[in-house]
N, C-alpha and C. Protein backbone atom coordinates (compact mmCIF):
# COMPACT_ATOMS: atom_id res chain seq x y z
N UNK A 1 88.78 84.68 -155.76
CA UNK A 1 89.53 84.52 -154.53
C UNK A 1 91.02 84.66 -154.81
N UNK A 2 91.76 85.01 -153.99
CA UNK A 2 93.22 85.24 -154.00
C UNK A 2 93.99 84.24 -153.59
N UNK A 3 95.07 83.77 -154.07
CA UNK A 3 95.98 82.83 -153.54
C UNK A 3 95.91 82.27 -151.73
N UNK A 4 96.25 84.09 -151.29
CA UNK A 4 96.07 83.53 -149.75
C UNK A 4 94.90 82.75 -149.01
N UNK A 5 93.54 83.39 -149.55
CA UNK A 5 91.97 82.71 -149.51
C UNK A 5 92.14 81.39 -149.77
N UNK A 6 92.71 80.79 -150.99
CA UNK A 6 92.29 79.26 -151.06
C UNK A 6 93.43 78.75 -150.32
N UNK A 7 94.44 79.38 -150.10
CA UNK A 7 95.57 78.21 -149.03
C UNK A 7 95.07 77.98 -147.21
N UNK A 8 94.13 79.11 -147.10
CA UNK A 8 93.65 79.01 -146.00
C UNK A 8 92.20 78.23 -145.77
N UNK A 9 91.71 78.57 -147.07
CA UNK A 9 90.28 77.53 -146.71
C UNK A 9 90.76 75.90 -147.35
N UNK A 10 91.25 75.57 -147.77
CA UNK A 10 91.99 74.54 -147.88
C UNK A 10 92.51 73.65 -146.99
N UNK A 11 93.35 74.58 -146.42
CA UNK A 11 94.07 74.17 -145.37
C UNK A 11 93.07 74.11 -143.71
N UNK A 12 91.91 74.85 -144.13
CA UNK A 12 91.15 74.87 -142.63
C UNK A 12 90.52 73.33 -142.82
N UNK A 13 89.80 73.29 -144.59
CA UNK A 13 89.21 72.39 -144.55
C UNK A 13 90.02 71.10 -144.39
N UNK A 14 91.27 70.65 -144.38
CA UNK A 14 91.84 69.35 -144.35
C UNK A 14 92.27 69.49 -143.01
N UNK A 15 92.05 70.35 -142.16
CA UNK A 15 92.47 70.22 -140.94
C UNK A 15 90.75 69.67 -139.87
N UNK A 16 89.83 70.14 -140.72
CA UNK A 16 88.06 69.98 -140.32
C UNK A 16 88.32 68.18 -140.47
N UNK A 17 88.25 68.15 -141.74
CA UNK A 17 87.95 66.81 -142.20
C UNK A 17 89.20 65.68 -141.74
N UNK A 18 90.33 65.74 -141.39
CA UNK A 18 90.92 65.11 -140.58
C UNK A 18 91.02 64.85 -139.20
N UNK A 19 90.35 65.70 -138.43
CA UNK A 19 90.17 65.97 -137.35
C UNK A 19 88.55 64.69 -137.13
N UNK A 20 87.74 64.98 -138.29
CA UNK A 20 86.80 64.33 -138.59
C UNK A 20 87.02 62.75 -138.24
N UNK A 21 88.15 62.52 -139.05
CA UNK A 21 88.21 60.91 -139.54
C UNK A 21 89.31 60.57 -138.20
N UNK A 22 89.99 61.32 -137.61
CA UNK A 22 90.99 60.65 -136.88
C UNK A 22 90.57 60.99 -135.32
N UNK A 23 89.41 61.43 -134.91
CA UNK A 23 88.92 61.54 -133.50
C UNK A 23 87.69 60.10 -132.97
N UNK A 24 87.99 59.51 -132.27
CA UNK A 24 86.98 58.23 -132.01
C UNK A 24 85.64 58.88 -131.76
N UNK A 25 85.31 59.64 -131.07
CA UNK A 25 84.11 60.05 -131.00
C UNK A 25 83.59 60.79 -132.03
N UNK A 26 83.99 60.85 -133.36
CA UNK A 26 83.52 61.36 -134.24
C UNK A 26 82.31 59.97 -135.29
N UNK A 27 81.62 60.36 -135.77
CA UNK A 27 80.46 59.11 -136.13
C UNK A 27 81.53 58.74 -137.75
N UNK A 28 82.08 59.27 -138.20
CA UNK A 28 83.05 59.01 -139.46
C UNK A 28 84.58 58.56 -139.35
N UNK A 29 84.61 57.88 -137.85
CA UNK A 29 86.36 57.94 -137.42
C UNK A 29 86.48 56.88 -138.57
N UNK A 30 88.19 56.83 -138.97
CA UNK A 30 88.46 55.66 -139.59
C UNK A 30 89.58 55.66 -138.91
N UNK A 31 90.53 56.37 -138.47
CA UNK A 31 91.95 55.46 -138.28
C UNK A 31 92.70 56.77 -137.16
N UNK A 32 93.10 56.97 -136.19
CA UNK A 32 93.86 57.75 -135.11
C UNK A 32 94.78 58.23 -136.14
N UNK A 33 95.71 57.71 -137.30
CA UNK A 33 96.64 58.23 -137.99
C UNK A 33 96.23 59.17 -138.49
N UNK A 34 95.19 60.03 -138.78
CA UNK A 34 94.52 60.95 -139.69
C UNK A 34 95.18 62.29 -138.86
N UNK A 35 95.37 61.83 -137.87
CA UNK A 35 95.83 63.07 -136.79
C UNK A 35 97.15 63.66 -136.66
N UNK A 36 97.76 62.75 -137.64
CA UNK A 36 99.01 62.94 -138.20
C UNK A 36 99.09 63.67 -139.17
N UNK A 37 97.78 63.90 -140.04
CA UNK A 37 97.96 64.71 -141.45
C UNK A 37 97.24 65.88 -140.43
N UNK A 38 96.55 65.95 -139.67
CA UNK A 38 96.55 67.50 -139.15
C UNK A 38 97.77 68.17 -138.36
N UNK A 39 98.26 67.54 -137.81
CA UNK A 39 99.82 68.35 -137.51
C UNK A 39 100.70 68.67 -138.39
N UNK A 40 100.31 67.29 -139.48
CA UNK A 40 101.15 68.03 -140.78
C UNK A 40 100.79 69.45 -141.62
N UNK A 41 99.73 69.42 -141.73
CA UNK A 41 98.53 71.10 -141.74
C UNK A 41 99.14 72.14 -141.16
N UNK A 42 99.44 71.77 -139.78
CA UNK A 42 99.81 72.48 -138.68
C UNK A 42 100.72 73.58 -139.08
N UNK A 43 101.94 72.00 -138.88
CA UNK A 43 103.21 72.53 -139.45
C UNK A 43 103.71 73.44 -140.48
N UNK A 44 102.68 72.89 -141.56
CA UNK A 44 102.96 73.64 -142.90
C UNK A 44 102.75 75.60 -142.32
N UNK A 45 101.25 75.31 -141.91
CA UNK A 45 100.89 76.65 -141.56
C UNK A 45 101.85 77.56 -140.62
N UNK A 46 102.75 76.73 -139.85
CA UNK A 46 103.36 77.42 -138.85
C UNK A 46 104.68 77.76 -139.44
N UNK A 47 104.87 76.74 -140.41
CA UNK A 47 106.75 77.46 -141.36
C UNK A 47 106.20 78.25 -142.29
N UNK A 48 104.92 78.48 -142.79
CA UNK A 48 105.07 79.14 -143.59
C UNK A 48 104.74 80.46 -143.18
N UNK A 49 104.19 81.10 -141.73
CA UNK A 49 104.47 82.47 -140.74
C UNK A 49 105.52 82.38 -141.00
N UNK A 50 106.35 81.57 -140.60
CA UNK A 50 108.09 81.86 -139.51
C UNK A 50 108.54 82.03 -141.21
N UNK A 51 108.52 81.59 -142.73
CA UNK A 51 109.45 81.69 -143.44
C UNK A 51 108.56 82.59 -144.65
N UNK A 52 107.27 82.92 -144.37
CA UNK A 52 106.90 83.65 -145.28
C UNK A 52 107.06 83.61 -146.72
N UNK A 53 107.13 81.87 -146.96
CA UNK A 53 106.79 81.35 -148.24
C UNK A 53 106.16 79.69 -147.82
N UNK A 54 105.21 79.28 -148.88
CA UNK A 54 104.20 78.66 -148.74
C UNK A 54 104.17 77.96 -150.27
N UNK A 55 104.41 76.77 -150.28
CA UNK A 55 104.51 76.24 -151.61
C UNK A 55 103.31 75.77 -152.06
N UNK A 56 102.23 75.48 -151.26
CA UNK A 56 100.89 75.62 -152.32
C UNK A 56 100.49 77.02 -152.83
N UNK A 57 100.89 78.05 -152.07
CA UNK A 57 100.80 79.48 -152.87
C UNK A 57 100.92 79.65 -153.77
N UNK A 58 102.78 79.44 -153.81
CA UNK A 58 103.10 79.03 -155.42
C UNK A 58 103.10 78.82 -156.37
N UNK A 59 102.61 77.03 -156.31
CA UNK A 59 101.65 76.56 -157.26
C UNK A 59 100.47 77.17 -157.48
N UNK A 60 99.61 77.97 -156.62
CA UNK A 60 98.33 78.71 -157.29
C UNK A 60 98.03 79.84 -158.17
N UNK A 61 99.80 80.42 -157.78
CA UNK A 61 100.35 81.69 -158.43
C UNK A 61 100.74 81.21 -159.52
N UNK A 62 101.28 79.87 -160.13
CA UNK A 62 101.45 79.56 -161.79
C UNK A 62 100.31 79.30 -162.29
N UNK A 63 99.28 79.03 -161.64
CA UNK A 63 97.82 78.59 -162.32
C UNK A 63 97.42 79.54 -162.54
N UNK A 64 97.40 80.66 -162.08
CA UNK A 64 96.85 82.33 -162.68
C UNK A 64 96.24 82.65 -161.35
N UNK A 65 95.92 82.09 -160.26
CA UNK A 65 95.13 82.59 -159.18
C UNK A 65 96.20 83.90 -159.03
N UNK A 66 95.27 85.21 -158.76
CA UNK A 66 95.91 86.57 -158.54
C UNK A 66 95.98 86.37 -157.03
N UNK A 67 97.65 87.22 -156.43
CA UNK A 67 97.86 86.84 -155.22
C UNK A 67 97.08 87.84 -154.64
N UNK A 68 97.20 87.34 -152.83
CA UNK A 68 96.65 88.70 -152.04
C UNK A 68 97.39 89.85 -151.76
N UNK A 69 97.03 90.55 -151.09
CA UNK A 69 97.19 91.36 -150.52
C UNK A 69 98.24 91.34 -149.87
């Protein structure tokens, strides 16, 4: 997988699994604050369109993950 692949399934999955824990009608809620780390998701995803750098990229690009496309 390429850098861009794991920042996006990553990022889908902590936006799944927070959505999970911070919705009441979910059978796994623990706390409304969880809904705070998905806007934070959000956000990340939305500066890193508008600025076209992404600092978990980064970091995946010193670990050897080959970037995308």
């Amino acid at each position: 997988m390429t850098s861009w692949q794991i920042v996006r399934l990553v990022a889908g999955t902590f936006i799944l699994l927070s959505l999970a824990l911070g919705v009441p009608g979910s059978p796994v809620f623990v706390s409304h604050w969880w809904l705070a780390f998905t806007a934070f998701v959000g956000a990340n995803l939305l500066q890193s369109a508008l600025t076209r750098w992404c600092l978990m990229e980064t970091l995946l690009r010193k670990f050897g993950v080959q970037p995308g496309c």
